[in-house]
N, C-alpha and C. Protein backbone atom coordinates (compact mmCIF):
# COMPACT_ATOMS: atom_id res chain seq x y z
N UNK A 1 0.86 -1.18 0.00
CA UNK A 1 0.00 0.00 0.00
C UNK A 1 0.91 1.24 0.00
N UNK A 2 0.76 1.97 -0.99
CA UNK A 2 1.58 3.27 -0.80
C UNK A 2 1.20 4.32 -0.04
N UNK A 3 1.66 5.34 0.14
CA UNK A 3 1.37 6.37 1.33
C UNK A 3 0.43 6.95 0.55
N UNK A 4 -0.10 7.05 -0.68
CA UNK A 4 -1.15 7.67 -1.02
C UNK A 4 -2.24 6.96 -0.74
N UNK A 5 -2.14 5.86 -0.92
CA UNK A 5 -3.60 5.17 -0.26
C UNK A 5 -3.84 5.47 1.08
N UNK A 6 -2.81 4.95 1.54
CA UNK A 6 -2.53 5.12 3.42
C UNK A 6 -3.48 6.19 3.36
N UNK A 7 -2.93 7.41 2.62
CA UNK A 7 -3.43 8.85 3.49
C UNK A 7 -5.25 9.17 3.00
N UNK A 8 -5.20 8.25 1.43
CA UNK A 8 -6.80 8.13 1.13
C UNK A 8 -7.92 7.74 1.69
N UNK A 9 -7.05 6.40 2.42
CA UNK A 9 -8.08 5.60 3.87
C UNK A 9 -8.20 6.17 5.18
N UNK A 10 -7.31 6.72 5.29
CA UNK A 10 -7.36 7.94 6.08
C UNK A 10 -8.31 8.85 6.34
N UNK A 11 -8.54 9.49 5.30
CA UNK A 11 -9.58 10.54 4.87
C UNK A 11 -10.65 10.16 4.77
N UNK A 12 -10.70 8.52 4.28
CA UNK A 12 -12.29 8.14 3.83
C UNK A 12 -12.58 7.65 5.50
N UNK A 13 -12.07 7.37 6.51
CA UNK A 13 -12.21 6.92 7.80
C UNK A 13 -13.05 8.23 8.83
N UNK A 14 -11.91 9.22 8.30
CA UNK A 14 -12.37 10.60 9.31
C UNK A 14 -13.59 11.19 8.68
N UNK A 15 -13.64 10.92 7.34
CA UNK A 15 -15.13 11.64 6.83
C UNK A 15 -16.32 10.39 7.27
N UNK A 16 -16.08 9.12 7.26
CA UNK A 16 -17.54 8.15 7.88
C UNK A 16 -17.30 8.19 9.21
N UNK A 17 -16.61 8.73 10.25
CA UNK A 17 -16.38 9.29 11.54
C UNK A 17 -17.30 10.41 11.50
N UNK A 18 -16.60 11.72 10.77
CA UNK A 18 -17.47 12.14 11.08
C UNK A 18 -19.11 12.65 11.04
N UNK A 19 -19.53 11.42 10.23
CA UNK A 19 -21.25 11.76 9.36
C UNK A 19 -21.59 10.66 10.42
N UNK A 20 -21.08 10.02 11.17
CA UNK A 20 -21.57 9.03 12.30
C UNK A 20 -21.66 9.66 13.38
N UNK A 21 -21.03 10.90 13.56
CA UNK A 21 -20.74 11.58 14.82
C UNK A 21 -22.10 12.89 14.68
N UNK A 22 -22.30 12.75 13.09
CA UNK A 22 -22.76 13.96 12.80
C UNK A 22 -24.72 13.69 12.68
N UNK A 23 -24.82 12.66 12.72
CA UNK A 23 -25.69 11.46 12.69
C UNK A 23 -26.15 11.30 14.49
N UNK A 24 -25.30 11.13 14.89
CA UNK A 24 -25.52 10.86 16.61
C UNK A 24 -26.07 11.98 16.98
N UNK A 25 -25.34 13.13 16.95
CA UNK A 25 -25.79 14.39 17.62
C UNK A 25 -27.41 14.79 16.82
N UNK A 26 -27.95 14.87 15.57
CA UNK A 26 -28.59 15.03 15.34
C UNK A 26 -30.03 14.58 16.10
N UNK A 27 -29.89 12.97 15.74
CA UNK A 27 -30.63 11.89 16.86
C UNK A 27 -30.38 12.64 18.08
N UNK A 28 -29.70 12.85 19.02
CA UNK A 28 -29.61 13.20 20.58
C UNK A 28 -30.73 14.85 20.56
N UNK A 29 -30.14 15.33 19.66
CA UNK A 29 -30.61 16.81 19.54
C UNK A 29 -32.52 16.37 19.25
N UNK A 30 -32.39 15.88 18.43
CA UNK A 30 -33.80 15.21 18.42
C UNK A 30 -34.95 14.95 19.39
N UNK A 31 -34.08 14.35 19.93
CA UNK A 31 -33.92 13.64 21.82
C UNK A 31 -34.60 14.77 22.82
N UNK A 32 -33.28 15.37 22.57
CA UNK A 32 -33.81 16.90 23.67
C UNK A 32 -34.77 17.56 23.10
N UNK A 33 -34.95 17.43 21.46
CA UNK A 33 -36.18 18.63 21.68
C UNK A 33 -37.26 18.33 21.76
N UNK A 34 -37.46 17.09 21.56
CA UNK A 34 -38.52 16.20 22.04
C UNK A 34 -39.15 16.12 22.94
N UNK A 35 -37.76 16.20 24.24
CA UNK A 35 -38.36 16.36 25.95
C UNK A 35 -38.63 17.76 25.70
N UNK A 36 -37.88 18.54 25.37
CA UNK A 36 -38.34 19.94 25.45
C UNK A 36 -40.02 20.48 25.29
N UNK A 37 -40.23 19.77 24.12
CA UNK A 37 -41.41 20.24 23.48
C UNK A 37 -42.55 19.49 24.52
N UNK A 38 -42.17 17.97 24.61
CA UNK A 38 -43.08 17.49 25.74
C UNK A 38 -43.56 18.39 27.19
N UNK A 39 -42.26 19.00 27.52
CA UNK A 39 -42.39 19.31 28.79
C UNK A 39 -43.56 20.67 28.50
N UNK A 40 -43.10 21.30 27.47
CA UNK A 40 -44.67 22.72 27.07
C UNK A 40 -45.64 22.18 26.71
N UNK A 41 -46.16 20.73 26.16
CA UNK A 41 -47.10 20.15 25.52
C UNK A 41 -47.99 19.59 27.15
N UNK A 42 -47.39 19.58 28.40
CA UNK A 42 -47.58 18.92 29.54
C UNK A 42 -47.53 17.74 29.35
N UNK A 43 -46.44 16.94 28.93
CA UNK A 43 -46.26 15.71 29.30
C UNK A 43 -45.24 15.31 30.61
N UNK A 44 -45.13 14.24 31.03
CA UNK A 44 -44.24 14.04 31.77
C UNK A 44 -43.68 12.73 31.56
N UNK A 45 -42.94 12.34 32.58
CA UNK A 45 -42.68 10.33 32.59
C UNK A 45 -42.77 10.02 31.18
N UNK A 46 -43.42 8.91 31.23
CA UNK A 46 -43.34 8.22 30.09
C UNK A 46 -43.88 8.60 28.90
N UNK A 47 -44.90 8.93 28.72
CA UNK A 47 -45.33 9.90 27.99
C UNK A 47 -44.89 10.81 27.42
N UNK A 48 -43.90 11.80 27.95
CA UNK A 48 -42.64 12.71 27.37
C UNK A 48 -41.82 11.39 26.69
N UNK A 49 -41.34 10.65 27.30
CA UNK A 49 -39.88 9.72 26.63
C UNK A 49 -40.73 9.19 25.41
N UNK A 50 -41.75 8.85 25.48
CA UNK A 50 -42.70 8.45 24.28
C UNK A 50 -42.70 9.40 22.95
N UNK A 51 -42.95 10.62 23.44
CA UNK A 51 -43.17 11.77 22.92
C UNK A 51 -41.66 12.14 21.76
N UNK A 52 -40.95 11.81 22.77
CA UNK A 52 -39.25 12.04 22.65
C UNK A 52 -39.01 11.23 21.47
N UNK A 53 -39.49 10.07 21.46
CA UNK A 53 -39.22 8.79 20.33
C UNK A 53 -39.72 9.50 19.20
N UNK A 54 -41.14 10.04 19.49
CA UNK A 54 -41.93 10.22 18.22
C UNK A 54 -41.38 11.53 17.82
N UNK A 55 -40.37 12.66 17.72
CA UNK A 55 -40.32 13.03 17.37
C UNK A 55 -38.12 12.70 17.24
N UNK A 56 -37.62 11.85 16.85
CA UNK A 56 -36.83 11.08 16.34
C UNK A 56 -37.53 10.85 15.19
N UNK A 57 -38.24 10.17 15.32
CA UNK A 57 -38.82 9.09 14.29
C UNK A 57 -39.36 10.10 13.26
N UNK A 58 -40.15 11.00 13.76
CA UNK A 58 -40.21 11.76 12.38
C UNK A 58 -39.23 12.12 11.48
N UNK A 59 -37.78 12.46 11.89
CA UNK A 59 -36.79 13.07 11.42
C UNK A 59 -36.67 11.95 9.76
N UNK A 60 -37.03 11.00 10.10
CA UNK A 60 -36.59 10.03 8.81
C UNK A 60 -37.83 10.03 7.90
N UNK A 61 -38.84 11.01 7.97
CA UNK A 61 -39.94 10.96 6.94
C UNK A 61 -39.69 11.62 5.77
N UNK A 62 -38.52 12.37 5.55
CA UNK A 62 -38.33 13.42 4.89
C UNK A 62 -37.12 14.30 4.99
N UNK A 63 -36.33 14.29 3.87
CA UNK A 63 -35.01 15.08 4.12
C UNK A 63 -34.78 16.38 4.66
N UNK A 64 -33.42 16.59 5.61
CA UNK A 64 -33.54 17.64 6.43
C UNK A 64 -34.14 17.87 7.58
N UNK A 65 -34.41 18.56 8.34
CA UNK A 65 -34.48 18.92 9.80
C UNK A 65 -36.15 19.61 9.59
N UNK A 66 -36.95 19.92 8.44
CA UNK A 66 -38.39 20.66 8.40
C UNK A 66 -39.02 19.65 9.32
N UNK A 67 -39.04 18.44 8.98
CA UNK A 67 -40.11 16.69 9.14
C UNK A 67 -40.51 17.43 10.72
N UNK A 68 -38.96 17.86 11.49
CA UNK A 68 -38.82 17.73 12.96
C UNK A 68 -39.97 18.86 13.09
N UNK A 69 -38.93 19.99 13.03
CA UNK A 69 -40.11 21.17 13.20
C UNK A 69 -41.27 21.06 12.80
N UNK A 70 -42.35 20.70 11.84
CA UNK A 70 -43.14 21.02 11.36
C UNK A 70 -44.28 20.27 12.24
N UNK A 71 -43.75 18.58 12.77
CA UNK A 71 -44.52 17.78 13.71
C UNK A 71 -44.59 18.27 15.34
N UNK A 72 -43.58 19.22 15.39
CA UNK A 72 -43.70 19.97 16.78
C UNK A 72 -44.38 21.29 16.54
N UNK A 73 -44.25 22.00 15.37
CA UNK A 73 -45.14 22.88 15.70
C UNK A 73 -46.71 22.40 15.26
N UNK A 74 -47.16 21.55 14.41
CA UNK A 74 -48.62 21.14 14.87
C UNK A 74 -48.42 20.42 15.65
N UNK A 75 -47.69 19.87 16.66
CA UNK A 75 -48.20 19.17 18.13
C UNK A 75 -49.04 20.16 18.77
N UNK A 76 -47.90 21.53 18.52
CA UNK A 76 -47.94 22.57 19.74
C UNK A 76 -49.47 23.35 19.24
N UNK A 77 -49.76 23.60 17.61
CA UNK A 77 -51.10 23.92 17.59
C UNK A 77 -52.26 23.76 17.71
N UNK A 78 -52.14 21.88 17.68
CA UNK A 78 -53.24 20.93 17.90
C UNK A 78 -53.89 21.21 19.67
N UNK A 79 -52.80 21.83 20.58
CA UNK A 79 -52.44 21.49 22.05
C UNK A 79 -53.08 22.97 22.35
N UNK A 80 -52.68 24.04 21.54
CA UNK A 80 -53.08 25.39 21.80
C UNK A 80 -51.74 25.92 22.59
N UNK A 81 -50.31 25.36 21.78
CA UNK A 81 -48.92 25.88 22.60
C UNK A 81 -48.91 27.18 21.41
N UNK A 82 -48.58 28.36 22.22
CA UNK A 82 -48.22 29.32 21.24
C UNK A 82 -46.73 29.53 21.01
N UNK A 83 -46.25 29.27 20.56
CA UNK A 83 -44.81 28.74 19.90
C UNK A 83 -44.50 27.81 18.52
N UNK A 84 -44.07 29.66 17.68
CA UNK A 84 -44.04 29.39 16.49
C UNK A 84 -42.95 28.86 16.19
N UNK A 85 -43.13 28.47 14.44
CA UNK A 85 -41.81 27.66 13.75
C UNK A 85 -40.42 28.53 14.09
N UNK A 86 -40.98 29.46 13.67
CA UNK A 86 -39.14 30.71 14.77
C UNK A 86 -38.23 30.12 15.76
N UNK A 87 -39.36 30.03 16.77
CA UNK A 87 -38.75 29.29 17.82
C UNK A 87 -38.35 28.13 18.28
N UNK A 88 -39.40 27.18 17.54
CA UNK A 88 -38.66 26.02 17.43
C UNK A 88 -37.24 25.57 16.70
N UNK A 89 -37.94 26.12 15.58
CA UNK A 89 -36.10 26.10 14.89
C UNK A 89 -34.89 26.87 15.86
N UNK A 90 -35.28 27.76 16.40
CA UNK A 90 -34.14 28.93 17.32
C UNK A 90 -33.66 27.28 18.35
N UNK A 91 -35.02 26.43 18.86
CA UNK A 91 -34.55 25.58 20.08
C UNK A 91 -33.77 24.59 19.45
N UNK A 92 -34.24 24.34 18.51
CA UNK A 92 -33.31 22.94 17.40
C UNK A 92 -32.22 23.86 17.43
N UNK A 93 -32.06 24.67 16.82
CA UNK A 93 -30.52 24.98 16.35
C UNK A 93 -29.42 25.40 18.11
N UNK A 94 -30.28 26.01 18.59
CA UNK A 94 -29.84 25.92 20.59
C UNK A 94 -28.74 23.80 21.35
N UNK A 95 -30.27 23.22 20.70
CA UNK A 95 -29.95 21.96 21.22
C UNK A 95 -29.07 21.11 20.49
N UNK A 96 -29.04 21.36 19.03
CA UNK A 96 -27.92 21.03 18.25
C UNK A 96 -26.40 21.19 18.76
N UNK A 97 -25.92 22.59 19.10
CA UNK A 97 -24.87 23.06 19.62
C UNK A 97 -24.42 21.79 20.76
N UNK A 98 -25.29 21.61 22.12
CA UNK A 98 -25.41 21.04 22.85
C UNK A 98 -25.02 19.36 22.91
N UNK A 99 -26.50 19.39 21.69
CA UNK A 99 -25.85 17.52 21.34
C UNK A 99 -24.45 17.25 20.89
N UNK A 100 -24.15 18.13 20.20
CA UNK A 100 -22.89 17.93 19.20
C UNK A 100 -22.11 17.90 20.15
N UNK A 101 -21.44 18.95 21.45
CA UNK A 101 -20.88 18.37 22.34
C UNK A 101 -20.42 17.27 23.22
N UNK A 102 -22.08 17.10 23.49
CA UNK A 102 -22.30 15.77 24.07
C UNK A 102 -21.63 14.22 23.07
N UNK A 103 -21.96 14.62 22.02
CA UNK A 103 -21.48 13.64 20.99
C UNK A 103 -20.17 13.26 21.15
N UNK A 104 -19.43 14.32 21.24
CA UNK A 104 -18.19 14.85 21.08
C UNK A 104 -17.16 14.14 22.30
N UNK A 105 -17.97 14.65 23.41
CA UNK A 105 -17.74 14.48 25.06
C UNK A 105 -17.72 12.62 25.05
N UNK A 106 -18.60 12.13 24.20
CA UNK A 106 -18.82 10.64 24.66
C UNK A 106 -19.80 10.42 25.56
N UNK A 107 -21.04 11.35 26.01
CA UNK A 107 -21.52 11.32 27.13
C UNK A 107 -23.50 11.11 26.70
């Protein structure tokens, strides 16, 4: 193997590192805004962690980060939460920062 491969496998290692890393935090961020949104929707216990799943799970209906927002803000309109798409996206992009750490941290 020459050092050009060496350094090609290299590269192809740290880039599926980091779309796995980049992948995790998303999911986690997911996570939190999930409880987040639960906790204004009045959920608690299980019901929030429930809540939490279901809005993971949306993330894979549809490319990009809208799927998320769009199922939390009609949660929140169906519920009578006044908290627009603004802000949700402001809390996604808040809890993103956060996860990505956490990702980061190993924690």
């Amino acid at each position: 193997m020459t050092t050009f491969d060496k350094r090609e496998e290299g590269f192809e290692k740290k880039f599926a590192l980091d779309e796995e890393q980049k992948f995790k935090a998303e999911v986690r961020r997911n996570k939190l805004l999930g409880l987040w949104a639960a906790e204004k929707l009045g959920l608690t216990g299980d019901a929030a962690t429930a809540y939490s799943k279901e809005v993971v799970a949306a993330d894979f209906e549809e490319a990009g980060d809208k799927d998320v927002q769009n199922k939390i803000v009609k949660d929140f309109a169906a519920k009578g939460v006044a908290i627009a798409a603004p802000e949700v996206r402001a809390k996604m992009d808040e809890l993103m920062a956060q996860a990505a750490a956490q990702v980061k941290a190993g924690t």
